[in-house]
PDB file of N, CA and C in Angstrom:
ATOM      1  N   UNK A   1     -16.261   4.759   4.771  1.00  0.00           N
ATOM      2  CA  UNK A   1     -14.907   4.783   5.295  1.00  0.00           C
ATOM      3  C   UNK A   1     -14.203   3.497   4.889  1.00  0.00           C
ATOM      4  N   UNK A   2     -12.983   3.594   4.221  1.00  0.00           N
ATOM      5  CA  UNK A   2     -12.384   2.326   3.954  1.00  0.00           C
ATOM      6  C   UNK A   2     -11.611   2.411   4.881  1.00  0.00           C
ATOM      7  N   UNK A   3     -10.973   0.727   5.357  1.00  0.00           N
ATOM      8  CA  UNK A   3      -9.598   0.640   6.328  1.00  0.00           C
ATOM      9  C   UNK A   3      -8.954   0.333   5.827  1.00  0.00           C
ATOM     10  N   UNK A   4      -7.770   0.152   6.099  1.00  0.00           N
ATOM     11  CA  UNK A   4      -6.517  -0.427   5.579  1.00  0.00           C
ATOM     12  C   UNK A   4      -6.441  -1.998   5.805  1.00  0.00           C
ATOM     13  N   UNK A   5      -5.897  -2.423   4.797  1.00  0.00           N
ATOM     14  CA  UNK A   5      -5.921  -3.992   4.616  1.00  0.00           C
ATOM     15  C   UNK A   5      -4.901  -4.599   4.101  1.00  0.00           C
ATOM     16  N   UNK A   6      -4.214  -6.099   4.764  1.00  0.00           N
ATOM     17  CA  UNK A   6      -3.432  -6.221   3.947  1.00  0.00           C
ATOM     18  C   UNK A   6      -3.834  -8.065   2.715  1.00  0.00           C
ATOM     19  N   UNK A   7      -4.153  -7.665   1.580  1.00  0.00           N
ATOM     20  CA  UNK A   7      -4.615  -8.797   1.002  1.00  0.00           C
ATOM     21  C   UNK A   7      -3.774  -9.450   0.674  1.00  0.00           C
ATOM     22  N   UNK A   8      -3.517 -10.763   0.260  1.00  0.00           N
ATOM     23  CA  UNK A   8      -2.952 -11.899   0.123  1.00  0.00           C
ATOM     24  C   UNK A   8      -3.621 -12.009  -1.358  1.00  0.00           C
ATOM     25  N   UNK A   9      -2.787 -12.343  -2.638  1.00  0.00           N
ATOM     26  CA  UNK A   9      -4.185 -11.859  -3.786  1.00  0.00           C
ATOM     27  C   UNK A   9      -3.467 -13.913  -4.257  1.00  0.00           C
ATOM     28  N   UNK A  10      -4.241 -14.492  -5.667  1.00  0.00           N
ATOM     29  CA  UNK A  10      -3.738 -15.521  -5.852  1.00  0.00           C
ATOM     30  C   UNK A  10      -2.865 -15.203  -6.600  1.00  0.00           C
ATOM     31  N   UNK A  11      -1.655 -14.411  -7.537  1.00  0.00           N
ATOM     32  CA  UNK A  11      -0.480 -14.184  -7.839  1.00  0.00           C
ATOM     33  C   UNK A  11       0.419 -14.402  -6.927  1.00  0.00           C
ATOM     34  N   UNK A  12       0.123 -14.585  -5.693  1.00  0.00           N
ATOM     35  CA  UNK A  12       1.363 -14.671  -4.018  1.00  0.00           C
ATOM     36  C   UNK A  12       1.544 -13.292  -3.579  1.00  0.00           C
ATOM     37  N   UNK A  13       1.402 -12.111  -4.169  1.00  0.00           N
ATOM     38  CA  UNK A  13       1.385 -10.675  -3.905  1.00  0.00           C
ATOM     39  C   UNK A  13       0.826 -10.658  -2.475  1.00  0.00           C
ATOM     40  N   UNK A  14       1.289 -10.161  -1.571  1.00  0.00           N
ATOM     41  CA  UNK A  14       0.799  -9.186  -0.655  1.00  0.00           C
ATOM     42  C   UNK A  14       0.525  -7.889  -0.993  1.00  0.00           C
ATOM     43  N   UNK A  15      -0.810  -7.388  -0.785  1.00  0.00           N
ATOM     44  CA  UNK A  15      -0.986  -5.733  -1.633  1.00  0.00           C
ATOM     45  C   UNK A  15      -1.939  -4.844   0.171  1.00  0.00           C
ATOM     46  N   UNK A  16      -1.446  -4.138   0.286  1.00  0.00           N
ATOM     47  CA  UNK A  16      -2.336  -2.933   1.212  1.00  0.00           C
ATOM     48  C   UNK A  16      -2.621  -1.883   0.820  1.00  0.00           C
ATOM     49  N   UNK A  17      -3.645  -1.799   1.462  1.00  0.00           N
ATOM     50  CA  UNK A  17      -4.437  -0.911   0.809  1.00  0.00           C
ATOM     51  C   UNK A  17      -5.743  -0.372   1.390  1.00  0.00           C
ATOM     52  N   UNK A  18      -6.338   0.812   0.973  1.00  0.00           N
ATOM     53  CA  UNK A  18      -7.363   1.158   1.493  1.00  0.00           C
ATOM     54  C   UNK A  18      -8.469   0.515   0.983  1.00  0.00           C
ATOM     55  N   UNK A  19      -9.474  -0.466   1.392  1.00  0.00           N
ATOM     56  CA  UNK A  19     -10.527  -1.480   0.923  1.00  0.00           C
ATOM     57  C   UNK A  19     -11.803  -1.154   0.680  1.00  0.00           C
ATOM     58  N   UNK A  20     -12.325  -1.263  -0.389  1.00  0.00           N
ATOM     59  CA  UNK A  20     -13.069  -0.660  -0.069  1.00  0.00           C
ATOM     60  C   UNK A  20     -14.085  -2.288  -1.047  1.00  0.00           C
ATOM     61  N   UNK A  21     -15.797  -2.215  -1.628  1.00  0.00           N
ATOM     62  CA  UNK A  21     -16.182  -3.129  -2.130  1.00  0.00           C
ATOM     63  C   UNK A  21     -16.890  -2.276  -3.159  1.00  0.00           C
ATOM     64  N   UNK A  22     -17.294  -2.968  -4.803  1.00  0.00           N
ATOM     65  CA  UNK A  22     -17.739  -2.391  -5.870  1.00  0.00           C
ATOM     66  C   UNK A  22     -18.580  -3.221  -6.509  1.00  0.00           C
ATOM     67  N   UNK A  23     -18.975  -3.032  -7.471  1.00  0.00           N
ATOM     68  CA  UNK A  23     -19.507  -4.023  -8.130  1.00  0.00           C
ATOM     69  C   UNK A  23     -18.691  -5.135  -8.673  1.00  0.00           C
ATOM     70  N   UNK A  24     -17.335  -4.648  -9.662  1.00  0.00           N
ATOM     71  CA  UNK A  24     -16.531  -5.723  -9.565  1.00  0.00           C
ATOM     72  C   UNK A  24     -15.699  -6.427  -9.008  1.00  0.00           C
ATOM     73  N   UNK A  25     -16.239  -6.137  -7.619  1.00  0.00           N
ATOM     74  CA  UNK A  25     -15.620  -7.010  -6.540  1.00  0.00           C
ATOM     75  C   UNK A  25     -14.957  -6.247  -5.366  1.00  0.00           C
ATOM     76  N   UNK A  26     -13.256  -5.969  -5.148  1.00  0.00           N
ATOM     77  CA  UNK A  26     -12.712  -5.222  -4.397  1.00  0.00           C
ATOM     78  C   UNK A  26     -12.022  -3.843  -4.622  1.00  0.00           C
ATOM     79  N   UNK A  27     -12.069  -2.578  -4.531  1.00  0.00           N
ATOM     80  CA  UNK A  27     -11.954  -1.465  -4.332  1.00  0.00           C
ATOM     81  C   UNK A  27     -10.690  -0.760  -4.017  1.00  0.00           C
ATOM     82  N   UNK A  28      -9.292  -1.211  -4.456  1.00  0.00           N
ATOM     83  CA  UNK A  28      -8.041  -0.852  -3.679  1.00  0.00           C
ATOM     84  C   UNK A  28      -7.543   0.408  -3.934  1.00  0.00           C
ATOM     85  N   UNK A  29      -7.509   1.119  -2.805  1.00  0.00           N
ATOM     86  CA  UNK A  29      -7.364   2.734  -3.048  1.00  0.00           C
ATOM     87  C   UNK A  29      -5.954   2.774  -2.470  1.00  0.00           C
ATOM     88  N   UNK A  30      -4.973   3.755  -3.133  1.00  0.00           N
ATOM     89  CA  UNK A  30      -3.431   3.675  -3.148  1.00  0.00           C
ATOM     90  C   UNK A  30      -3.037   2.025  -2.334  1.00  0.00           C
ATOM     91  N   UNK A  31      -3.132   1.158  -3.337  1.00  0.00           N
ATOM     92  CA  UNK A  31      -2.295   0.308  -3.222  1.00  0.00           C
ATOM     93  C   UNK A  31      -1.180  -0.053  -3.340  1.00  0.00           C
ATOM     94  N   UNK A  32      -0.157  -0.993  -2.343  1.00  0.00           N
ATOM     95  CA  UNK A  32       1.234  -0.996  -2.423  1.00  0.00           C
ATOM     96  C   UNK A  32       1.905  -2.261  -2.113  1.00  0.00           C
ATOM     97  N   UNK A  33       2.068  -2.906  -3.410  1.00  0.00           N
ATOM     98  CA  UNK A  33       2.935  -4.350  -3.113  1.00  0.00           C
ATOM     99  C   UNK A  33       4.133  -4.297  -1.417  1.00  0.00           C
ATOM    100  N   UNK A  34       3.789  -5.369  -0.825  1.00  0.00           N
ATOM    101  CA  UNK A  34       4.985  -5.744   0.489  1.00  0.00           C
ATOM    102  C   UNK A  34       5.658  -6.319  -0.123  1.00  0.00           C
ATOM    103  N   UNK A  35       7.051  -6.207  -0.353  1.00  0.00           N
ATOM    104  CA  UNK A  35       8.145  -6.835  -0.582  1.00  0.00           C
ATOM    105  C   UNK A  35       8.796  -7.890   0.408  1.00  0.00           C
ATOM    106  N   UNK A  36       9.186  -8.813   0.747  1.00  0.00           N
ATOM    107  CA  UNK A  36       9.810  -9.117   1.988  1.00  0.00           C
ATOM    108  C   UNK A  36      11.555  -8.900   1.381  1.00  0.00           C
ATOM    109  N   UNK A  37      12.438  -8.400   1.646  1.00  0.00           N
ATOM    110  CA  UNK A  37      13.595  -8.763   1.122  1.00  0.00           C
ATOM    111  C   UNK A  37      14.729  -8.972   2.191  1.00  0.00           C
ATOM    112  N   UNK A  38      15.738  -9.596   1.967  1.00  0.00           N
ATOM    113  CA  UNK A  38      16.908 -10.084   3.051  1.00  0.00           C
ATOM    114  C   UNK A  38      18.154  -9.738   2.241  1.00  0.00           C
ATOM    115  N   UNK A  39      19.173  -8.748   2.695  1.00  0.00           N
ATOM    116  CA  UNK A  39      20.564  -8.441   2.215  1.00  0.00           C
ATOM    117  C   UNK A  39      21.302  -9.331   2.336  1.00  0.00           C
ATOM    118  N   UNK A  40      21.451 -10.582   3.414  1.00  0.00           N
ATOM    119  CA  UNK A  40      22.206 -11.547   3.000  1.00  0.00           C
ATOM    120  C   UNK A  40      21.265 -12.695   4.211  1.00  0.00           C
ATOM    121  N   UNK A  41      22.018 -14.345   3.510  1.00  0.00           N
ATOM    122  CA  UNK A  41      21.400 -15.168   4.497  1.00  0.00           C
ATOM    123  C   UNK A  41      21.997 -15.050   5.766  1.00  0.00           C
ATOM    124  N   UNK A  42      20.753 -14.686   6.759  1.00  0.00           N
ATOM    125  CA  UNK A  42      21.528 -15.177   8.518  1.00  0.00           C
ATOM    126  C   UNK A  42      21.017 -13.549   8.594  1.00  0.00           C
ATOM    127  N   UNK A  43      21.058 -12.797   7.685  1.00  0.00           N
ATOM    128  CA  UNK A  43      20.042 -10.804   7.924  1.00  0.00           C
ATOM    129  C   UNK A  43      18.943 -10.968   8.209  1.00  0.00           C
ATOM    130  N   UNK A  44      18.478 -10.090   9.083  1.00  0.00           N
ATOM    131  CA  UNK A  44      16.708  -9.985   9.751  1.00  0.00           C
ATOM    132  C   UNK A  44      16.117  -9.429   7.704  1.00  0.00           C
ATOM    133  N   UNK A  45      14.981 -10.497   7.717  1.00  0.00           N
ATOM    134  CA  UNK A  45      14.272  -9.672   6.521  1.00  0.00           C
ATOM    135  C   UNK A  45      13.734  -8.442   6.949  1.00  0.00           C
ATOM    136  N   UNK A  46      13.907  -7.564   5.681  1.00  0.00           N
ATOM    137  CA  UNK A  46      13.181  -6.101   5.879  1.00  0.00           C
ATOM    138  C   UNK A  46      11.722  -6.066   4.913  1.00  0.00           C
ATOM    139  N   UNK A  47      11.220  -5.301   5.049  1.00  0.00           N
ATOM    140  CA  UNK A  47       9.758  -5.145   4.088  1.00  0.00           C
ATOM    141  C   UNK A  47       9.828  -3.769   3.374  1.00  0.00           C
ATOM    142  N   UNK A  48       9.639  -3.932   2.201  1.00  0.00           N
ATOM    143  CA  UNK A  48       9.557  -2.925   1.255  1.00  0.00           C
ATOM    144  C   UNK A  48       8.558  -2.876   0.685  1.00  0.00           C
ATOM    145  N   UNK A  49       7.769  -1.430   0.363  1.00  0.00           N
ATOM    146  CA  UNK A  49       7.055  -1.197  -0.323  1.00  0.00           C
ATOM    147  C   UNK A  49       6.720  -0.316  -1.623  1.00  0.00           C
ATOM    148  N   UNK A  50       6.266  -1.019  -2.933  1.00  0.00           N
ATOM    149  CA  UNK A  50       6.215  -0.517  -3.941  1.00  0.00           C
ATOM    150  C   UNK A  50       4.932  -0.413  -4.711  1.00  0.00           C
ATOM    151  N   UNK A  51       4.542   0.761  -5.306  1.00  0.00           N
ATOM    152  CA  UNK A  51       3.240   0.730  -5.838  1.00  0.00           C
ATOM    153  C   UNK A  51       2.537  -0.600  -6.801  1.00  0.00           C
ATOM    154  N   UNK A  52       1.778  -0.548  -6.370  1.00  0.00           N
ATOM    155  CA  UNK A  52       1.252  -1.939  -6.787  1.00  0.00           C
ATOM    156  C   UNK A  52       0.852  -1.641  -8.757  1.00  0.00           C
ATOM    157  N   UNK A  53       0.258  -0.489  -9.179  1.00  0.00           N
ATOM    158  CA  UNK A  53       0.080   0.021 -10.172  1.00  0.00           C
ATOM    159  C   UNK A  53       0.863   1.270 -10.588  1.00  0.00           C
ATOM    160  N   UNK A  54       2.264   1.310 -10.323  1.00  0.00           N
ATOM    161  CA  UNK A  54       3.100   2.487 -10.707  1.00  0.00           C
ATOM    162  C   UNK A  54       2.806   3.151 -12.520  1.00  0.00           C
ATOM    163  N   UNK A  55       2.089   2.220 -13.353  1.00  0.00           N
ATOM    164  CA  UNK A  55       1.911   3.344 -14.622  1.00  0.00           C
ATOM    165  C   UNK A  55       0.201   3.712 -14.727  1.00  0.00           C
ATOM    166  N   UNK A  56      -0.391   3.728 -13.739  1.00  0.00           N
ATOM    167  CA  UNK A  56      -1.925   4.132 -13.763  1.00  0.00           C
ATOM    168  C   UNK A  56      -1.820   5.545 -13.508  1.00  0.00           C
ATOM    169  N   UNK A  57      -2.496   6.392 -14.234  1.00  0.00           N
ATOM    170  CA  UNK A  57      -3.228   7.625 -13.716  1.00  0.00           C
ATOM    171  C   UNK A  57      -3.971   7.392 -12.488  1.00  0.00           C
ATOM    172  N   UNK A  58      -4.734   6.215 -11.859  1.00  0.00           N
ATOM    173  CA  UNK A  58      -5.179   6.689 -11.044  1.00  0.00           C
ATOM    174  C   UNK A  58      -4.933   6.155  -9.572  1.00  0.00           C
ATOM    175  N   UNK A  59      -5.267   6.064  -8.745  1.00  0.00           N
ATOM    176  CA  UNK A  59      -5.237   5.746  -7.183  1.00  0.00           C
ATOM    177  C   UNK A  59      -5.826   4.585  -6.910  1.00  0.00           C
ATOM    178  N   UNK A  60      -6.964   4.481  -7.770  1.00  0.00           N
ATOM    179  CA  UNK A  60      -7.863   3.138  -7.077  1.00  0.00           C
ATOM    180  C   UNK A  60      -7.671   1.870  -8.319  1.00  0.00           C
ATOM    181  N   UNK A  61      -7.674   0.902  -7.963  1.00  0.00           N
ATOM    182  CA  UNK A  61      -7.777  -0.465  -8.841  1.00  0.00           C
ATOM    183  C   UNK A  61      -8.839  -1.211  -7.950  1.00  0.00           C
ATOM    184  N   UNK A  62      -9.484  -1.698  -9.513  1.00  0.00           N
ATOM    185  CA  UNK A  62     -10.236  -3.144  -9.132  1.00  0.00           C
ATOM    186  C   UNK A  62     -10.020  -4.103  -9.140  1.00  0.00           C
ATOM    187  N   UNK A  63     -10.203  -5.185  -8.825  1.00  0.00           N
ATOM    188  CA  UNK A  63      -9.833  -6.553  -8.997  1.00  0.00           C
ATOM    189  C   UNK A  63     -11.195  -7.576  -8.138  1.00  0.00           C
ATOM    190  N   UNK A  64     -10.884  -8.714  -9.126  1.00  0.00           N
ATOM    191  CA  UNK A  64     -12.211  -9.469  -8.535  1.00  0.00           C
ATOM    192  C   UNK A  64     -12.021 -10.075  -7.586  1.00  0.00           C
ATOM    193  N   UNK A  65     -12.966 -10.055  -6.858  1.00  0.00           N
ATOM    194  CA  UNK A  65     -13.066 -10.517  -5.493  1.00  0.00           C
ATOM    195  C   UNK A  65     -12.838 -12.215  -5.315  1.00  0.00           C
ATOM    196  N   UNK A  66     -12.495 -12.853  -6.342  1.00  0.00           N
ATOM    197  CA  UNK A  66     -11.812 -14.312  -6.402  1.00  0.00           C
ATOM    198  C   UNK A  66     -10.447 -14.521  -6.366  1.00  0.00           C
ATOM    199  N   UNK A  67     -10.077 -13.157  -7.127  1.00  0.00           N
ATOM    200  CA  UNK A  67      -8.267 -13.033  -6.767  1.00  0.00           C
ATOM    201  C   UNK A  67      -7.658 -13.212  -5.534  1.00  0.00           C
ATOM    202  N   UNK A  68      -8.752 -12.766  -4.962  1.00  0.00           N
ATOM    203  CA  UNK A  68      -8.295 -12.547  -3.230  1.00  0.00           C
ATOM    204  C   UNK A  68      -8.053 -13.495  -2.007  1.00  0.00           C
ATOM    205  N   UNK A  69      -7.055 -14.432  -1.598  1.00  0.00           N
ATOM    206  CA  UNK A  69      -7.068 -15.416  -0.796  1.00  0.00           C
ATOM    207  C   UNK A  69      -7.836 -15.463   0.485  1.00  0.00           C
ATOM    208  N   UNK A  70      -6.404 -14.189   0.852  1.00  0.00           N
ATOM    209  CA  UNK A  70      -7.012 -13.945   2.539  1.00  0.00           C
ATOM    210  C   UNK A  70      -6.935 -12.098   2.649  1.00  0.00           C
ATOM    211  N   UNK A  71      -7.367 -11.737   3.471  1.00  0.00           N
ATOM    212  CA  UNK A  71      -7.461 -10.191   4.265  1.00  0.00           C
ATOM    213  C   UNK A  71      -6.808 -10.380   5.673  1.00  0.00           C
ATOM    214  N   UNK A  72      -6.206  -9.447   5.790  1.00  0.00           N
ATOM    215  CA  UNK A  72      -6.093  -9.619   7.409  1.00  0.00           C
ATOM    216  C   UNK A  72      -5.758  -7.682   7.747  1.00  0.00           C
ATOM    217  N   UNK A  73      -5.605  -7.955   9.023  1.00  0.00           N
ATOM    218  CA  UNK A  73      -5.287  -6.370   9.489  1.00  0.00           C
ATOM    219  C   UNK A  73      -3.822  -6.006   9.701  1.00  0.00           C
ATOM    220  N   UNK A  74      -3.493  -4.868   9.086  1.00  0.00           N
ATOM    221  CA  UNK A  74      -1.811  -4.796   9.413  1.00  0.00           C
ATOM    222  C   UNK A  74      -1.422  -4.596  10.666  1.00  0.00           C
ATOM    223  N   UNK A  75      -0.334  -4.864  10.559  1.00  0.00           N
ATOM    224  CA  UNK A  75       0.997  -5.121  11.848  1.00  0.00           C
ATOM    225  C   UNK A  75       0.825  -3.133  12.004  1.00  0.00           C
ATOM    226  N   UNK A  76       0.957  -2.943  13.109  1.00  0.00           N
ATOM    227  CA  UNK A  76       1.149  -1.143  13.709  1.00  0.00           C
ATOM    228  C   UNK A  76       1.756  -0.311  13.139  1.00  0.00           C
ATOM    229  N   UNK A  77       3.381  -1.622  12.989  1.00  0.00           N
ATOM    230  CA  UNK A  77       4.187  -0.946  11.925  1.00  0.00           C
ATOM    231  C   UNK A  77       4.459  -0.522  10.765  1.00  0.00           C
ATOM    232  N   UNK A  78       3.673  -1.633   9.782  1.00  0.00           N
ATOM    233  CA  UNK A  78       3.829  -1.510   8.499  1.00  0.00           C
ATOM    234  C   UNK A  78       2.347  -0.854   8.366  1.00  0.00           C
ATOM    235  N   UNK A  79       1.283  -0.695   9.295  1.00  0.00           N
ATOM    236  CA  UNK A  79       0.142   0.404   8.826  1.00  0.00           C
ATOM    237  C   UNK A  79       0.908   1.778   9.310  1.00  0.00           C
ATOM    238  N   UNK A  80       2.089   2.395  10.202  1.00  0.00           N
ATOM    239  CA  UNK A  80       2.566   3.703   9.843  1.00  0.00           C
ATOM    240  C   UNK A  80       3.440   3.577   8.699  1.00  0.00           C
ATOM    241  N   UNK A  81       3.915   2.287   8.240  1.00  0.00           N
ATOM    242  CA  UNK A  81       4.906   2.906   7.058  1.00  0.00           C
ATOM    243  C   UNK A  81       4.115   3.265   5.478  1.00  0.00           C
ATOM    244  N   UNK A  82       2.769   2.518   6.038  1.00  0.00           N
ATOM    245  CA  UNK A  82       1.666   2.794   4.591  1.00  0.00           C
ATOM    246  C   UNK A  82       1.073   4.036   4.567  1.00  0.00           C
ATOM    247  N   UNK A  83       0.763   4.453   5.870  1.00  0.00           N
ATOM    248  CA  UNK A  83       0.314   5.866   6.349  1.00  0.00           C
ATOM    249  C   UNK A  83       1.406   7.093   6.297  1.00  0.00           C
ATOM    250  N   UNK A  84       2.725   6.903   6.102  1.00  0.00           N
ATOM    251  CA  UNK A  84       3.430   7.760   5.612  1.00  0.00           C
ATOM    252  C   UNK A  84       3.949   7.336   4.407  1.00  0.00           C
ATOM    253  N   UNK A  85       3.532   6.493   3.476  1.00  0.00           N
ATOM    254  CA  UNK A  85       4.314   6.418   1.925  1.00  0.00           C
ATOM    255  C   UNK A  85       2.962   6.881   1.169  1.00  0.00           C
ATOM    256  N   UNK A  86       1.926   7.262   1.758  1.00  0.00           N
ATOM    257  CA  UNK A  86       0.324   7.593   1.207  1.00  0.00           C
ATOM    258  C   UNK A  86      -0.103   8.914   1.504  1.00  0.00           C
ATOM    259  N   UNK A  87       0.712   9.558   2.470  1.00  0.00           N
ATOM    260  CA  UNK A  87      -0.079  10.652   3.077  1.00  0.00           C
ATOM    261  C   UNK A  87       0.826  12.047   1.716  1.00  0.00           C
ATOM    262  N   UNK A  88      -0.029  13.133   2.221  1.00  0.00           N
ATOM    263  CA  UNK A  88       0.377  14.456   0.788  1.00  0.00           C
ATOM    264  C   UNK A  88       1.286  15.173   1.756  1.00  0.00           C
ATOM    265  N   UNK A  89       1.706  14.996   2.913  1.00  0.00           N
ATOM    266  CA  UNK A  89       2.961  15.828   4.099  1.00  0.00           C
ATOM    267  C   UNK A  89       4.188  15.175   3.466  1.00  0.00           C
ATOM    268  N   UNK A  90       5.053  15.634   3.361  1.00  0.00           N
ATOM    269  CA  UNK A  90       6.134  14.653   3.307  1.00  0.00           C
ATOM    270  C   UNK A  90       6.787  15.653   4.276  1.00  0.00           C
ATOM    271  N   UNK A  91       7.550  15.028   5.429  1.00  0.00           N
ATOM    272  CA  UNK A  91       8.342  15.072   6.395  1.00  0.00           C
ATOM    273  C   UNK A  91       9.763  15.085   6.287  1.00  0.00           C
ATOM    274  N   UNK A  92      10.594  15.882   6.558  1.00  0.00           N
ATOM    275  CA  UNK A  92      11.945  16.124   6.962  1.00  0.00           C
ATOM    276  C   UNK A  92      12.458  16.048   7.816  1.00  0.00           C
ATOM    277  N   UNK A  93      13.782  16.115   8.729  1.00  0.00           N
ATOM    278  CA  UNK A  93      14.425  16.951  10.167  1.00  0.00           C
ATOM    279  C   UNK A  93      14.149  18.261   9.894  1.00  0.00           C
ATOM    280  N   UNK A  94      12.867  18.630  10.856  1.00  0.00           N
ATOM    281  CA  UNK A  94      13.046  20.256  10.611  1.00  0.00           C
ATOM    282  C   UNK A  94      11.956  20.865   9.634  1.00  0.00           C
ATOM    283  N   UNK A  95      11.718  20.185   8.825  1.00  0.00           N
ATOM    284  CA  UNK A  95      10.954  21.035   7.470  1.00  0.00           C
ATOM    285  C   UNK A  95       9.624  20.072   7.488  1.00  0.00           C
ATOM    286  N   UNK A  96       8.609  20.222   7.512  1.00  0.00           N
ATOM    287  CA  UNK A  96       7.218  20.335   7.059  1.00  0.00           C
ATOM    288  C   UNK A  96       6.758  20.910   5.379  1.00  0.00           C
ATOM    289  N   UNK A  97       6.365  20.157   4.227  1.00  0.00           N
ATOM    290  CA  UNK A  97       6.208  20.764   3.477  1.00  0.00           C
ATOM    291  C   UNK A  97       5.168  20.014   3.121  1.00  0.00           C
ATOM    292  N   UNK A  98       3.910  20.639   1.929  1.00  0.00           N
ATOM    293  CA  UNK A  98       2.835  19.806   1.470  1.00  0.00           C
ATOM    294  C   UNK A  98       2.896  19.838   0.251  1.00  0.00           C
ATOM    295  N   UNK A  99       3.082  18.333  -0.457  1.00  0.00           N
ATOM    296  CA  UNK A  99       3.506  17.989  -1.613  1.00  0.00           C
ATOM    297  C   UNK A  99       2.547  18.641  -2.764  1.00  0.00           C
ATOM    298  N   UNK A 100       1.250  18.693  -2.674  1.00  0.00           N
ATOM    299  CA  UNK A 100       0.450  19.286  -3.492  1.00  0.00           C
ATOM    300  C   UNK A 100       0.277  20.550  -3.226  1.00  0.00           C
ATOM    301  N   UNK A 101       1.343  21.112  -3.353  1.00  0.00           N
ATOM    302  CA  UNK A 101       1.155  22.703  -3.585  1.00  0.00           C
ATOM    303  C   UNK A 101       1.136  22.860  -4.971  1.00  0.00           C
ATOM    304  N   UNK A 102       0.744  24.225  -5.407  1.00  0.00           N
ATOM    305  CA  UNK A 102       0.772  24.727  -7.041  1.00  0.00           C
ATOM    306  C   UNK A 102       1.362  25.449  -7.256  1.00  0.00           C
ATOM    307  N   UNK A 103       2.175  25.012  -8.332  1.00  0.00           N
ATOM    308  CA  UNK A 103       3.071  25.369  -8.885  1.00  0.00           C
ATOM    309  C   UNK A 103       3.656  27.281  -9.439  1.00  0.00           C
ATOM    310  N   UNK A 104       3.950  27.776  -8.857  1.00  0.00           N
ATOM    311  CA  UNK A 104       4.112  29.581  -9.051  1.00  0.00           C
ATOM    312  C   UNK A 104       4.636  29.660 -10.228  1.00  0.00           C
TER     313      UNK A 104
END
């Protein structure tokens, strides 16, 4: 079972992700850069999230386990906003649909 994590890597990146450990070190399954961003000075910062590997075929990346500063556990909030930018439901007002359906 992997948990969700949010790493601190040495680039300054914040990345979360599902953690998992490998031989070459750490295991990141749908990973997703935290953005911090602010619309103007004196605005509450907001947090955005963007795929950490947007041109990979796949879901999981490795990286060595020296890259890695710190780990810690996410905030409630930003583990539901990772748990709905990861999950195959995508949600509407009203509509329920499952993204991996096949194609007719």
């Amino acid at each position: 079972m992997q948990d969700v994590k949010i790493l601190r890597l040495v680039t300054g990146e914040d990345v979360i992700a599902k953690v998992g450990e490998n031989d070459q070190g750490v295991s990141l399954n749908k990973p997703f850069v935290i953005i911090p961003t602010q619309s103007q000075p004196g605005k509450p910062v907001q947090l955005m999230m963007t795929l950490y590997s947007p041109y990979s075929k796949d879901n999981t990346v490795d990286i060595k386990e020296a890259n890695v500063i710190s780990t810690v556990e996410p905030k409630e909030e930003i583990l539901a906003s990772y748990q709905q930018n990861t999950s195959s439901i995508l949600t509407q007002p009203g509509l329920i649909t499952e993204s991996k359906l096949p194609q007719i």
